[in-house]
Protein backbone atom coordinates (compact mmCIF):
# COMPACT_ATOMS: atom_id res chain seq x y z
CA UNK A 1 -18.58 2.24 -9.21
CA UNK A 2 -21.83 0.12 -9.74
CA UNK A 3 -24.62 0.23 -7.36
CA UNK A 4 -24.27 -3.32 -6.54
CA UNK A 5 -20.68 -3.83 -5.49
CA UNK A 6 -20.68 -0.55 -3.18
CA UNK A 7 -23.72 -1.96 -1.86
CA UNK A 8 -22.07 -5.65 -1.08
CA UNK A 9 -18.93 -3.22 0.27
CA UNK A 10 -20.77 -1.05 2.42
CA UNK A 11 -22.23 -4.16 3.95
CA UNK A 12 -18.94 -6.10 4.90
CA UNK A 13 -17.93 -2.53 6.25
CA UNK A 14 -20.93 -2.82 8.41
CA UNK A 15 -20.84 -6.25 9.34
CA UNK A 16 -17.34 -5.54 11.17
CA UNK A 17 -14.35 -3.93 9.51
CA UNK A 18 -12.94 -1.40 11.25
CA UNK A 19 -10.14 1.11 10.41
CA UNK A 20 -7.74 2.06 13.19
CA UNK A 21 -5.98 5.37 13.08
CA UNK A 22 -6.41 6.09 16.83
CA UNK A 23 -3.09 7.59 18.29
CA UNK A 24 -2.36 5.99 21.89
CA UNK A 25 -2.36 2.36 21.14
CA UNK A 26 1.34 1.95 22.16
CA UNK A 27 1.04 3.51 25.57
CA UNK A 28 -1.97 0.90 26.09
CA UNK A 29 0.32 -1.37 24.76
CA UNK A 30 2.87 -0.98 27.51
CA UNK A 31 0.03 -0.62 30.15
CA UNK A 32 -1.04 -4.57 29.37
CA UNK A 33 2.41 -5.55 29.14
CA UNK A 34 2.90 -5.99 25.14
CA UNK A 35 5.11 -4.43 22.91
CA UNK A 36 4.90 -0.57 22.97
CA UNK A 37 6.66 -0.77 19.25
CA UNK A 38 4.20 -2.98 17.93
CA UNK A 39 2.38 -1.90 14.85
CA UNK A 40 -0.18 -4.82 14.07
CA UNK A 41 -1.66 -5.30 10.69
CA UNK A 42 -4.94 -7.78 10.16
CA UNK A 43 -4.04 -8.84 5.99
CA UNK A 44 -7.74 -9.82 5.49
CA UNK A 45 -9.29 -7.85 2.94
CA UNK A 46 -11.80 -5.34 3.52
CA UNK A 47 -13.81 -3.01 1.06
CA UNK A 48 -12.29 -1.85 -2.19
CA UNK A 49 -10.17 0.99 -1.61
CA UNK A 50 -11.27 3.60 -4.75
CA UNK A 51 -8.42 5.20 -6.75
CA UNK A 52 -10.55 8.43 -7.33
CA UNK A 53 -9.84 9.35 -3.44
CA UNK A 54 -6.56 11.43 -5.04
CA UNK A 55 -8.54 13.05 -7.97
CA UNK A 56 -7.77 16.73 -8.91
CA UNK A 57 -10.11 19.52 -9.28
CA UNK A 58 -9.58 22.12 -12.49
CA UNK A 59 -11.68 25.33 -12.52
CA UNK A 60 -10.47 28.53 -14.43
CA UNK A 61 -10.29 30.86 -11.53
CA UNK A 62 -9.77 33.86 -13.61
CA UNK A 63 -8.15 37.08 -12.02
CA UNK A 64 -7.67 35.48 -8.69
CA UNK A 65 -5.54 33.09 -9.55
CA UNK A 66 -3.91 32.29 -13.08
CA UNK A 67 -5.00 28.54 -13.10
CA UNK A 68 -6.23 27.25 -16.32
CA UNK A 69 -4.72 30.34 -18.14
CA UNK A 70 -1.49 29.97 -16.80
CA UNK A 71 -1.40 26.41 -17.89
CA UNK A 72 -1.80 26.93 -21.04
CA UNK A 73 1.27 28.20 -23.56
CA UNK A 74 -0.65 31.12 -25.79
CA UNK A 75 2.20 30.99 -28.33
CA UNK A 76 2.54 27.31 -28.68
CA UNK A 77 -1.47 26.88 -28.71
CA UNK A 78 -1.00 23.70 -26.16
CA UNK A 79 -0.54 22.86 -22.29
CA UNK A 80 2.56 24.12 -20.89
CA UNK A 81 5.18 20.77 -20.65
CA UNK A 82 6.59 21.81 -17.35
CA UNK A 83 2.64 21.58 -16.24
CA UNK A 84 2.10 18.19 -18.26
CA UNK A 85 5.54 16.83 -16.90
CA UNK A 86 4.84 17.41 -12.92
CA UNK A 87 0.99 16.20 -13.27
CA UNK A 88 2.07 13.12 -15.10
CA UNK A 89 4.24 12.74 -11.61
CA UNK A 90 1.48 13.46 -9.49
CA UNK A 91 -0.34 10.82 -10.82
CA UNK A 92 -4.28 11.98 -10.42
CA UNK A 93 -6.75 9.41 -11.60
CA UNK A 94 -9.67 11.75 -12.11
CA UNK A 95 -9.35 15.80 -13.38
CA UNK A 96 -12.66 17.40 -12.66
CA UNK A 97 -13.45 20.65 -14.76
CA UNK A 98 -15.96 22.85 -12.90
CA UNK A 99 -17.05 24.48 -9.57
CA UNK A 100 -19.04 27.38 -9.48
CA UNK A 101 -17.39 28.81 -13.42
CA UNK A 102 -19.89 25.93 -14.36
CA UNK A 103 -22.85 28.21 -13.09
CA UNK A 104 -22.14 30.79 -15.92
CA UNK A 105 -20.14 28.38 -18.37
CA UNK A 106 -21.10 28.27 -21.96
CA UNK A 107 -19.93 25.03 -23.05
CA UNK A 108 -20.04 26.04 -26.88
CA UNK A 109 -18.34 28.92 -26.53
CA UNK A 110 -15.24 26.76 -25.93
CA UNK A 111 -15.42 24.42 -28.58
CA UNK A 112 -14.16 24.70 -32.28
CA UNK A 113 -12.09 27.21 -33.96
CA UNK A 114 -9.82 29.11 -31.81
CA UNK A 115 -10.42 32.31 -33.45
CA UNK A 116 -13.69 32.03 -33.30
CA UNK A 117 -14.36 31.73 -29.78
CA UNK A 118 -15.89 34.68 -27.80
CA UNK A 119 -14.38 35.18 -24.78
CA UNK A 120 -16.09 35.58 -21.03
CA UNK A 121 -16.06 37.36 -18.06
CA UNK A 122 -15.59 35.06 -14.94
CA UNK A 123 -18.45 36.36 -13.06
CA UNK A 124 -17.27 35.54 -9.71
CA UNK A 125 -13.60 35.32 -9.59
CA UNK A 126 -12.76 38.22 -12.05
CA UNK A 127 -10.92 38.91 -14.72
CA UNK A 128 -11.25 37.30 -18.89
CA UNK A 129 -11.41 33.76 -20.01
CA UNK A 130 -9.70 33.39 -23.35
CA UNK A 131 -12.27 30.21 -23.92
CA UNK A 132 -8.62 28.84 -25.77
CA UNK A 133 -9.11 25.89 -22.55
CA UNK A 134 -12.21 24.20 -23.55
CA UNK A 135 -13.87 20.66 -23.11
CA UNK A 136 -11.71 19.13 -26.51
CA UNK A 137 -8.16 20.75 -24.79
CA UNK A 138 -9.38 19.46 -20.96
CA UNK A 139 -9.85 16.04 -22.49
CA UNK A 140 -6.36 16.08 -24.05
CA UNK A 141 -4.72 17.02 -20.97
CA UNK A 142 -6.63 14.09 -18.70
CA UNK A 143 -5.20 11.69 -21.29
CA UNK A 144 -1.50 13.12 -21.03
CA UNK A 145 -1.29 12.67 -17.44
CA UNK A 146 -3.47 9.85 -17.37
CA UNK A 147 -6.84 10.63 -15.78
CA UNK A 148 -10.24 10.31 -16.56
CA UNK A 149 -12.12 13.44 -17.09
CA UNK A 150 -15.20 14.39 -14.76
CA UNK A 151 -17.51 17.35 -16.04
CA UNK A 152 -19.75 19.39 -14.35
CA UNK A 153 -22.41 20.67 -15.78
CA UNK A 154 -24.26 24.70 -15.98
CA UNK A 155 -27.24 23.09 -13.82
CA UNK A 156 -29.44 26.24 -14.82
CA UNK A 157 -27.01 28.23 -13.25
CA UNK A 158 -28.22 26.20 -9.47
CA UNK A 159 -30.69 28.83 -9.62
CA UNK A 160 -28.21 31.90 -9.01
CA UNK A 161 -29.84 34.68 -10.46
CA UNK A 162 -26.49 36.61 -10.14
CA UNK A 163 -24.72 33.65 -12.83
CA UNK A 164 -27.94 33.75 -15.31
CA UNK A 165 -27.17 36.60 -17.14
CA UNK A 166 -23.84 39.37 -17.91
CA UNK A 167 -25.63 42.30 -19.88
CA UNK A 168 -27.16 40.74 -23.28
CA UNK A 169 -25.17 37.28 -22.42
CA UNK A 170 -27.40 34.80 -21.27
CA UNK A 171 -25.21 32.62 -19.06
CA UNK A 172 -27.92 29.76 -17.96
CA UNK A 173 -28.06 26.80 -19.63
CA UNK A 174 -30.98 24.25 -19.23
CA UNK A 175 -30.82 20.43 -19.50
CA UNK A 176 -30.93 20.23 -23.01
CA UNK A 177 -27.47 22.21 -23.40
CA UNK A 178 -25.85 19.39 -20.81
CA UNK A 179 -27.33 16.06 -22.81
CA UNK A 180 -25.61 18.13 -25.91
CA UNK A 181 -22.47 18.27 -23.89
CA UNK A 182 -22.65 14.98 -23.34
CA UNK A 183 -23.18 13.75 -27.42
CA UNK A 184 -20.76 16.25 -28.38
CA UNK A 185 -18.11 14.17 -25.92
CA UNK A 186 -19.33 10.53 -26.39
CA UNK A 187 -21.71 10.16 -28.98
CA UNK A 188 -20.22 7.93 -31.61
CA UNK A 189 -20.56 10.17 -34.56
CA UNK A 190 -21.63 13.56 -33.17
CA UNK A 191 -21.51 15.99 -36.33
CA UNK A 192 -20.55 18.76 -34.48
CA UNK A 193 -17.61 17.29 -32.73
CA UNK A 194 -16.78 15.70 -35.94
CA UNK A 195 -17.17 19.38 -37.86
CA UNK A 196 -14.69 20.60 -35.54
CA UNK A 197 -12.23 17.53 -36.59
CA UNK A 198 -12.52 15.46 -33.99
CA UNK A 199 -13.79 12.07 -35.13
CA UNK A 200 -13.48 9.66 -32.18
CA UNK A 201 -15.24 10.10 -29.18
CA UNK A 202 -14.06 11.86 -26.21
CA UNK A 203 -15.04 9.38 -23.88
CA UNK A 204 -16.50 11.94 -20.68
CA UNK A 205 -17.80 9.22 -18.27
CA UNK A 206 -18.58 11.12 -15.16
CA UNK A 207 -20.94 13.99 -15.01
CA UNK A 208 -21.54 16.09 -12.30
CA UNK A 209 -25.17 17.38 -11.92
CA UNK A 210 -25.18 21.25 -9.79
CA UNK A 211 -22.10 22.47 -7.88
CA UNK A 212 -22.63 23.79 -3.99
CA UNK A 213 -26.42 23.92 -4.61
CA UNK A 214 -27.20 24.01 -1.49
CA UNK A 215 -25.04 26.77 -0.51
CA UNK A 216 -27.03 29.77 -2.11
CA UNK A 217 -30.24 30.42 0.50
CA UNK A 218 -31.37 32.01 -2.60
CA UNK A 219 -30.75 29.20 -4.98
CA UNK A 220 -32.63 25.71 -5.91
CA UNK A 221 -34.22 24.51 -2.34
CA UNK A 222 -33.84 20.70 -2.31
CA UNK A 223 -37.03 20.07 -3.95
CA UNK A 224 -36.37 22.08 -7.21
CA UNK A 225 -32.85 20.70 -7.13
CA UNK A 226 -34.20 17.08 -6.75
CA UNK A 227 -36.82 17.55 -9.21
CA UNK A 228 -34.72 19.51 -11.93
CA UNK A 229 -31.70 16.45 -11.34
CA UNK A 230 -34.21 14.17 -12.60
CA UNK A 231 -34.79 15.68 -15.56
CA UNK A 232 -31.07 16.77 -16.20
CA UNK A 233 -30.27 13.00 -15.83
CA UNK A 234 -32.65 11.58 -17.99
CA UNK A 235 -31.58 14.16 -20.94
CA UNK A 236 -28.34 13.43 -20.80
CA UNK A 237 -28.56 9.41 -20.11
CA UNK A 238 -30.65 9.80 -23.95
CA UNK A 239 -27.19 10.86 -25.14
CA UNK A 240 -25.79 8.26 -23.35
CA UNK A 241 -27.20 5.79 -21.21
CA UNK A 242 -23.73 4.16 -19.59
CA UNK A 243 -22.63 7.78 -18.08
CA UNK A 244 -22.22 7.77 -14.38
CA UNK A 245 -23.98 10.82 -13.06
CA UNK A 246 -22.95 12.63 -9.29
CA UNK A 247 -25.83 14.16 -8.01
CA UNK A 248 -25.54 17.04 -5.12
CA UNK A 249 -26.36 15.90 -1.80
CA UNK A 250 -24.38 18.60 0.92
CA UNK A 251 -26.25 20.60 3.88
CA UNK A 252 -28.60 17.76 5.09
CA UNK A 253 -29.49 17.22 1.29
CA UNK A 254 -28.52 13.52 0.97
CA UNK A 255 -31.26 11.57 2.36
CA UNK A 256 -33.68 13.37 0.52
CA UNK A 257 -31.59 14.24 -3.01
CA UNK A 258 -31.48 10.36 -2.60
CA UNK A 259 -35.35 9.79 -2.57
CA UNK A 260 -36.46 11.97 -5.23
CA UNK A 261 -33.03 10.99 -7.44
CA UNK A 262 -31.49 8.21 -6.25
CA UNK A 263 -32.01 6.02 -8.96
CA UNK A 264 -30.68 8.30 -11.46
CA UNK A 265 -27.20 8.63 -9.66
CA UNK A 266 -24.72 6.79 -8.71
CA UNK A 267 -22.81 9.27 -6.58
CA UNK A 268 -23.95 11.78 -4.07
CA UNK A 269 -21.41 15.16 -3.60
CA UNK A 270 -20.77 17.19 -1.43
CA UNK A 271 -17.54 19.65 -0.76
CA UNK A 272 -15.18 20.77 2.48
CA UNK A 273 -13.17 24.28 2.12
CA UNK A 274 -12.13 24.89 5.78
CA UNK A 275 -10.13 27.08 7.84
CA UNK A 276 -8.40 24.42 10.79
CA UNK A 277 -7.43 26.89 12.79
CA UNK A 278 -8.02 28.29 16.48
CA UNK A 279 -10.72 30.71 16.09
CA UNK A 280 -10.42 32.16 19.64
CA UNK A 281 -6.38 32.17 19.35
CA UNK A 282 -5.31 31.81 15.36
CA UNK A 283 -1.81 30.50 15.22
CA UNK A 284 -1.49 29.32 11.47
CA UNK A 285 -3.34 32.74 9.43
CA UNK A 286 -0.74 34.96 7.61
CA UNK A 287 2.85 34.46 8.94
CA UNK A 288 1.71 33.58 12.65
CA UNK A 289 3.10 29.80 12.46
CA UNK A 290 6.72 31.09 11.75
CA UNK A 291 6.42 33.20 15.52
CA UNK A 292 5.08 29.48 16.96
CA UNK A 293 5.91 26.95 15.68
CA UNK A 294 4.95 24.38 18.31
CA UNK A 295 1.52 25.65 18.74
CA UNK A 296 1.28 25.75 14.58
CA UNK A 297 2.02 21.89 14.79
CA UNK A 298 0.05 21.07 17.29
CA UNK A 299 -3.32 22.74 15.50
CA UNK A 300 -1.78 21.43 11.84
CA UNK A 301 -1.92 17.79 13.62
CA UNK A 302 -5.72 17.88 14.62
CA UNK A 303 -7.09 19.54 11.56
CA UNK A 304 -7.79 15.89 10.44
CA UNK A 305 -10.73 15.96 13.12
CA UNK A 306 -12.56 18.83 11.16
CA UNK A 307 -12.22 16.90 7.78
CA UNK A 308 -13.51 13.71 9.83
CA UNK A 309 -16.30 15.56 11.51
CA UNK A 310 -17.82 16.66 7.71
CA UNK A 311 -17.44 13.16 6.40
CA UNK A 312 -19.53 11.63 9.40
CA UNK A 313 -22.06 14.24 9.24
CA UNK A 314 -23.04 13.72 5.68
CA UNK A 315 -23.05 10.23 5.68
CA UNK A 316 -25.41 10.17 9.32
CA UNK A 317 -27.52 12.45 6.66
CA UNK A 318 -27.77 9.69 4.00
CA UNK A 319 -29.89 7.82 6.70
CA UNK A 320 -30.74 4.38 5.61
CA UNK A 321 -29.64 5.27 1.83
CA UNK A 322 -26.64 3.86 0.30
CA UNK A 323 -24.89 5.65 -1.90
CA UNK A 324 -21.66 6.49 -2.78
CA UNK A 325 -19.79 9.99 -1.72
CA UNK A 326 -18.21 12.27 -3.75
CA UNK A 327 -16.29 14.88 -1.86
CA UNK A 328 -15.54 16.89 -5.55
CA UNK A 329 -13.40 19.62 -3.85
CA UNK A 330 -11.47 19.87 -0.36
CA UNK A 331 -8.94 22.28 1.00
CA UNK A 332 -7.61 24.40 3.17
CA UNK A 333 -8.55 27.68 3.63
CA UNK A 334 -6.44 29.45 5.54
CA UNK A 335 -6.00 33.09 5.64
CA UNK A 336 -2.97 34.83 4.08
CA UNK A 337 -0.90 36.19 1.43
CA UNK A 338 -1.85 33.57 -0.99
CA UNK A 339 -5.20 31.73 0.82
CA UNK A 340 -2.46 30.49 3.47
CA UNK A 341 0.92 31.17 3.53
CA UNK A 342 1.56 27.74 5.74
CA UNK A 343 0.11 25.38 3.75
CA UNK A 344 3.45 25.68 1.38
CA UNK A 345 5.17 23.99 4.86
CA UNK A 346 5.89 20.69 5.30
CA UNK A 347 4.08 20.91 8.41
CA UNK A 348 1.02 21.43 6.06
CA UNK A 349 2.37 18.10 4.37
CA UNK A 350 2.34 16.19 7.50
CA UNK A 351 -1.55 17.49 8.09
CA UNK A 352 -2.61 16.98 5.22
CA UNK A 353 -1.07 12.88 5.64
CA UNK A 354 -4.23 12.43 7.97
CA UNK A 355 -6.74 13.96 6.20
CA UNK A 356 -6.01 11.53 3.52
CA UNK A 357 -5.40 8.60 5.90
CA UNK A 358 -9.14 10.01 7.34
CA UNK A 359 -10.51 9.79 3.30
CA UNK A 360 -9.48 5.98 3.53
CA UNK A 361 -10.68 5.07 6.79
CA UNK A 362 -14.21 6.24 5.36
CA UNK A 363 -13.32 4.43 1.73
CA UNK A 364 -16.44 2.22 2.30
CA UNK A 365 -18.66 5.15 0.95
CA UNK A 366 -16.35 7.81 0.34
CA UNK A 367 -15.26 6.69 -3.89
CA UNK A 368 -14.13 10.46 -5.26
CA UNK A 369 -12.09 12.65 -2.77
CA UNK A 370 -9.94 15.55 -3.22
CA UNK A 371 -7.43 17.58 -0.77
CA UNK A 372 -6.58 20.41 -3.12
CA UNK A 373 -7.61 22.76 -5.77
CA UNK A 374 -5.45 21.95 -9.26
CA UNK A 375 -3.10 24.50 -10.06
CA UNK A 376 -2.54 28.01 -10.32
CA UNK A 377 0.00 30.97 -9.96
CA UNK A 378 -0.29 32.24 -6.30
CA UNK A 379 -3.07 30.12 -4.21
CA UNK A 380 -0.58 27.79 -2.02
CA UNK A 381 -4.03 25.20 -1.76
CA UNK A 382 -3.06 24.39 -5.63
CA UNK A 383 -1.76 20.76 -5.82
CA UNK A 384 0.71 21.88 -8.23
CA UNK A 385 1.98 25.89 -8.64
CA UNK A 386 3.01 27.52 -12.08
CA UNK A 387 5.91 30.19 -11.60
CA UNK A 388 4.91 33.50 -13.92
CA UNK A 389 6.94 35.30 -15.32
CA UNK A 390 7.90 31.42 -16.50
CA UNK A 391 11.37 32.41 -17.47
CA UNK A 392 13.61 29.19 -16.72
CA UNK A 393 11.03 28.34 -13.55
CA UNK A 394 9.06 25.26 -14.10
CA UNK A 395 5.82 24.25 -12.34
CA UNK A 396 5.99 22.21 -9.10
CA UNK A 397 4.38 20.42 -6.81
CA UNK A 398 3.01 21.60 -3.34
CA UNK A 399 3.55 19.30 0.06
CA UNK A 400 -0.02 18.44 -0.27
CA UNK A 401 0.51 17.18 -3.96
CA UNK A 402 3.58 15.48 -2.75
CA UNK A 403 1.69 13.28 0.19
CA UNK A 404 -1.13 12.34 -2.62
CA UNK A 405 1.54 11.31 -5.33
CA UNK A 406 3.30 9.22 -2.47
CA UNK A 407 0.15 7.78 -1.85
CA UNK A 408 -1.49 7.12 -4.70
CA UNK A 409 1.52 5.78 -6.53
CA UNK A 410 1.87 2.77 -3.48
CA UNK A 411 -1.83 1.87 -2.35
CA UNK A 412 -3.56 -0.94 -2.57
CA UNK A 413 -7.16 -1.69 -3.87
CA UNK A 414 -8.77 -2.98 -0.65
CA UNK A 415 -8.63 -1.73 3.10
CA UNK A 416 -7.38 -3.67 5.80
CA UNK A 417 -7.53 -3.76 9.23
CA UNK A 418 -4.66 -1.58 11.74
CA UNK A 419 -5.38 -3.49 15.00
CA UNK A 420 -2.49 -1.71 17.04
CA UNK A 421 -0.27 1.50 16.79
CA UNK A 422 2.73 3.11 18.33
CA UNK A 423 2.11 5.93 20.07
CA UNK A 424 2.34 9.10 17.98
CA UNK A 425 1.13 7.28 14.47
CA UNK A 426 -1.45 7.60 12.15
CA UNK A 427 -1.35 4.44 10.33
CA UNK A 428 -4.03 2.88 7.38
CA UNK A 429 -3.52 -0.02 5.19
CA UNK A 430 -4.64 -1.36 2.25
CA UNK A 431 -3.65 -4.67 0.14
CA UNK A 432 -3.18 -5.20 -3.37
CA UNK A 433 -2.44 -9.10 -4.18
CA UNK A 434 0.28 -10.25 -2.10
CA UNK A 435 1.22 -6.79 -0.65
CA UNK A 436 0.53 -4.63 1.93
CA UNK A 437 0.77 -1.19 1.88
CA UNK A 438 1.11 1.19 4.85
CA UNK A 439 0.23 5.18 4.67
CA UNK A 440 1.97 6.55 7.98
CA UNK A 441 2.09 9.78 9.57
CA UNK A 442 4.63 10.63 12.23
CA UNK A 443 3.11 13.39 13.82
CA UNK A 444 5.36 13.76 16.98
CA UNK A 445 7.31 16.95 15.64
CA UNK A 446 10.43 16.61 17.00
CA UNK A 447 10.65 13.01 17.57
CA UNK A 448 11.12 9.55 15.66
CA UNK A 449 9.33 6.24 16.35
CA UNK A 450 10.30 2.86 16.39
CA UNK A 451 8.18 0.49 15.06
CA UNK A 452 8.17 -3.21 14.18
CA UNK A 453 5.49 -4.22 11.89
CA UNK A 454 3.50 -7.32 12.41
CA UNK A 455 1.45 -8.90 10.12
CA UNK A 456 -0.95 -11.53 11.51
CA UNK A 457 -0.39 -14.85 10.35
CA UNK A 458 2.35 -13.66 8.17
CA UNK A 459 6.12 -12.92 8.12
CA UNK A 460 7.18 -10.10 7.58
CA UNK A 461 9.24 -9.76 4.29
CA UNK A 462 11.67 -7.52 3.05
CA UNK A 463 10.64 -4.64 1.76
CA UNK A 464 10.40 -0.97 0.46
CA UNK A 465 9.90 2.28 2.53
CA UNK A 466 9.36 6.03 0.50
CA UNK A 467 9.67 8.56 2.89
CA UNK A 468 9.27 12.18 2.63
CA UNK A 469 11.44 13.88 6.14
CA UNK A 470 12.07 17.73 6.36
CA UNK A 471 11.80 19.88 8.67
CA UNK A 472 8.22 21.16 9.33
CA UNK A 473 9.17 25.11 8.64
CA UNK A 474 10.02 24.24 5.41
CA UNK A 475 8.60 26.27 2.81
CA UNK A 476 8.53 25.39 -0.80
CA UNK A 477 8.76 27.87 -3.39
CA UNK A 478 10.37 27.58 -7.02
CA UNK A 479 13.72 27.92 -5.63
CA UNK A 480 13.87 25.14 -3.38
CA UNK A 481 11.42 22.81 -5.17
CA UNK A 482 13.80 20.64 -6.78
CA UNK A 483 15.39 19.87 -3.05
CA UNK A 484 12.87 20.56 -0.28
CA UNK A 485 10.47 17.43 0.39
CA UNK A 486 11.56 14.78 -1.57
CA UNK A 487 10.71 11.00 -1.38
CA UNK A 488 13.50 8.93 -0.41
CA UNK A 489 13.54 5.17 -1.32
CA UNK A 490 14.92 3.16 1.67
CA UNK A 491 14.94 -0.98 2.10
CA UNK A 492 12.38 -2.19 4.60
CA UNK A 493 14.68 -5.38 6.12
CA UNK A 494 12.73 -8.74 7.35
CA UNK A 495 11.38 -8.81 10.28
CA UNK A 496 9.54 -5.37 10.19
CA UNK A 497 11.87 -2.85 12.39
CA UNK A 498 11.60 0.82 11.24
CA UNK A 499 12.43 3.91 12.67
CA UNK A 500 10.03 6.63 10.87
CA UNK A 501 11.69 10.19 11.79
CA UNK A 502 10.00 13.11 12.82
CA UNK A 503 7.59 14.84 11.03
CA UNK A 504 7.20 11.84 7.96
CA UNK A 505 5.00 10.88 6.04
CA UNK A 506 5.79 7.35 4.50
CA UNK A 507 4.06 4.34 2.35
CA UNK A 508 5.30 1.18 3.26
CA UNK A 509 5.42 -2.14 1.09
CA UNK A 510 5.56 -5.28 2.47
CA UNK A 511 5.23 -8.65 0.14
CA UNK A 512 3.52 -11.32 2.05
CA UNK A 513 3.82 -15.06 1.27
């Protein structure tokens, strides 16, 4: 996004447009003597809505979890097409290749000649790299399935002195390495990309500049890291000047990443791994939700409010700076089996619904969002879960993968305003053209809710509902992923009237005249 428009956005947003997702509204509703039912939609546009808020976030994650390995068929020497097939489905419209790997990542050492590449140690999450996934293979899959790639880049390692070096193997890399990253991807004759038979460029147009910086007490401080962006930037803008460049601005870091930087970035990032559970009486870790599964909602449902918290306190850090956000990974982390055996429930699902209706509400600023790592053998925060031994089992989505591909397959490109809810909905809306589009979250467990949609100086037209309905103690797993969870295409009739059953999540389309 350019500078200008987010900063004409982020002024309308200021000037007065308001997101509703506020349960309660029905019950006030009732209290003035209106229409409990009514769920009232203002069709005036509002600030672009950014497709990037259902990107998906790729890092080889070594012994811990199979990830990029496991996506990758050895014996064929390309991606897996069970993995290609569901991700094409998901629909994400950015792939970002990173997190902390890119501390001790060798960029070279993935590039050219299979046989000829060494491979690594992953120094924090275990285990071998084969180096057969590298930058030209990343860029193939983002154009199967349709996104555009985002890189991050070894940032001198964000000053880890554990990530600089593995016995003789010098595993920093300094800001000449990343402007060769970026000519090997986009310049238009690079003779090293072209020596490894790839004549065209690759087209990399995002760039991420450090990854958790700020998270290492024993790392860059925010001066170093300011300082050292700068000079990162300008190397790689001389290998090309139109690349848009996310800077790191977490931990109080925007306001002044944004002073010393600013004008070299266009995006600030920052990231949100959380546990959303009671810490003084866990109901969700390891199999505690199955023994309570009231009180498992109930936290599930509010978990939105820690993901909103994090997203108001970095932007009240940007101060008077505007700047876009890039929240460049986001999950769960909830203890368990598999980092949280719940989050394979639909109740999950159904949480995960209003973090993503939060990501919108703060769309002004926030243009690059995530709710999940990528993909992976056991980790139930992967968006999308590769069976091993593969035998006849194909990859498949998880509920959180299955609320972003409902969403970002019917959104529209600006917000609009929700000016009244039924009690127990989360509702946001967006417009594209002539139609609206509703996200909604039922998140009354046991309960359906009528509604009867009004839009403001508008009649309400037929239209089309996709609904995902199960019950919340569903699990997914490969033998139930072809059934469990599934969107169900229904006919919205005129008028508005809808009955959205318990525990949904549904997008709503509505043509306008």
């Amino acid at each position: 996004m350019r500078r200008r428009a987010f900063l004409e956005q982020s002024g309308m947003a200021a000037a007065g447009l308001t997101l509703s997702g506020a349960l309660g509204n029905g019950a006030n509703a009732a209290a003035q003597g209106l229409n409990p039912n009514a769920l009232v939609i203002n069709p005036v546009l509002g600030f672009e809505l950014s497709p990037y808020l259902y990107m998906q976030f790729m890092e080889p994650l070594g012994a811990t979890d199979g990830s990029v390995e496991a996506a990758w068929d050895h014996l064929a020497e390309q991606w897996r097409d069970d993995v290609v097939a569901v991700t094409k489905e998901l629909g994400p419209p950015m792939m970002r290749w990173g997190g902390i790997f890119a501390d001790f990542y060798r960029w070279r050492e993935g590039v050219g000649p299979r046989e000829a590449r060494p491979p690594m140690v992953n120094l924090l999450w275990g285990g071998v790299e084969s180096n057969q996934i590298g930058t030209g293979e990343f860029v193939d899959f983002c154009r199967r399935v349709g996104a555009d790639p985002l890189i991050c880049v070894n940032f001198e390692s964000d000053g880890r002195q554990q990530y600089k070096k593995y016995r003789t193997s010098v595993r920093t890399a300094d800001a000449a390495e990343a402007a060769a990253w970026v000519s090997y991807c986009n310049g238009a004759s690079n003779a090293e990309r072209n020596g490894h038979g790839i004549d065209a460029p690759l087209g990399v147009r995002h760039w991420q500049i450090g990854n958790e910086t700020s998270y290492d007490r024993n790392g860059f401080d925010v001066e170093t890291a300011g300082r050292k962006t700068v000079e990162f930037a300008n190397a790689m803008r001389t290998a090309d000047p139109a690349i848009q460049i996310i800077g790191w601005g977490d931990s109080g870091w925007a306001a002044r990443m944004a002073e010393i930087a600013g004008e070299h970035l266009q995006f600030l990032a920052f990231h949100h791994m959380f546990d959303p559970d009671n810490p003084r009486q866990p109901v969700l870790r390891g199999e505690a939700y199955r023994r309570d599964p009231d009180a498992a909602w109930d936290q599930l449902m509010k978990a939105w409010e820690t993901a909103d918290a994090k997203i108001k306190t970095v932007r009240q850090s940007l101060g008077a700076h505007k700047i876009p956000l890039a929240m460049t990974e986001c999950h769960f982390a909830i203890p368990g089996r598999d980092r949280g055996d719940v989050v394979a429930s639909w109740a999950a699902g159904v949480s995960y619904a209003r973090i993503l209706n939060n990501h919108e509400r703060h769309g002004d600023v926030l243009k690059i969002a995530t709710a999940a790592d990528f993909c992976g053998t056991r980790w139930q925060n992967n968006a999308v879960i590769i069976p091993t031994p593969r035998n006849n089992n194909k990859a498949y989505l998880q509920p959180v993968a299955r609320v972003m591909r409902l969403y970002r397959h019917h959104s529209g490109t600006h917000a609009i305003q929700v000016r009244r809810t039924p009690e127990g909905l989360d509702v946001t809306a967006s417009r594209r053209g002539e139609t609206v589009y509703l996200h909604v979250a039922n998140t009354l467990r046991t309960k359906s809710v009528s509604a009867t949609i009004q839009i403001e100086g508008q009649t309400a037209r037929a239209g089309r509902v996709f609904e995902i309905a199960d019950d919340p103690m569903v699990e997914l797993s490969y033998l139930n992923s072809a059934d469990a969870m599934k969107t169900a295409e229904k006919p919205l009739p005129a008028g508005g009237s809808w009955e959205f059953p318990a525990a949904s999540v549904s997008a709503v389309e509505i043509p306008i005249a």
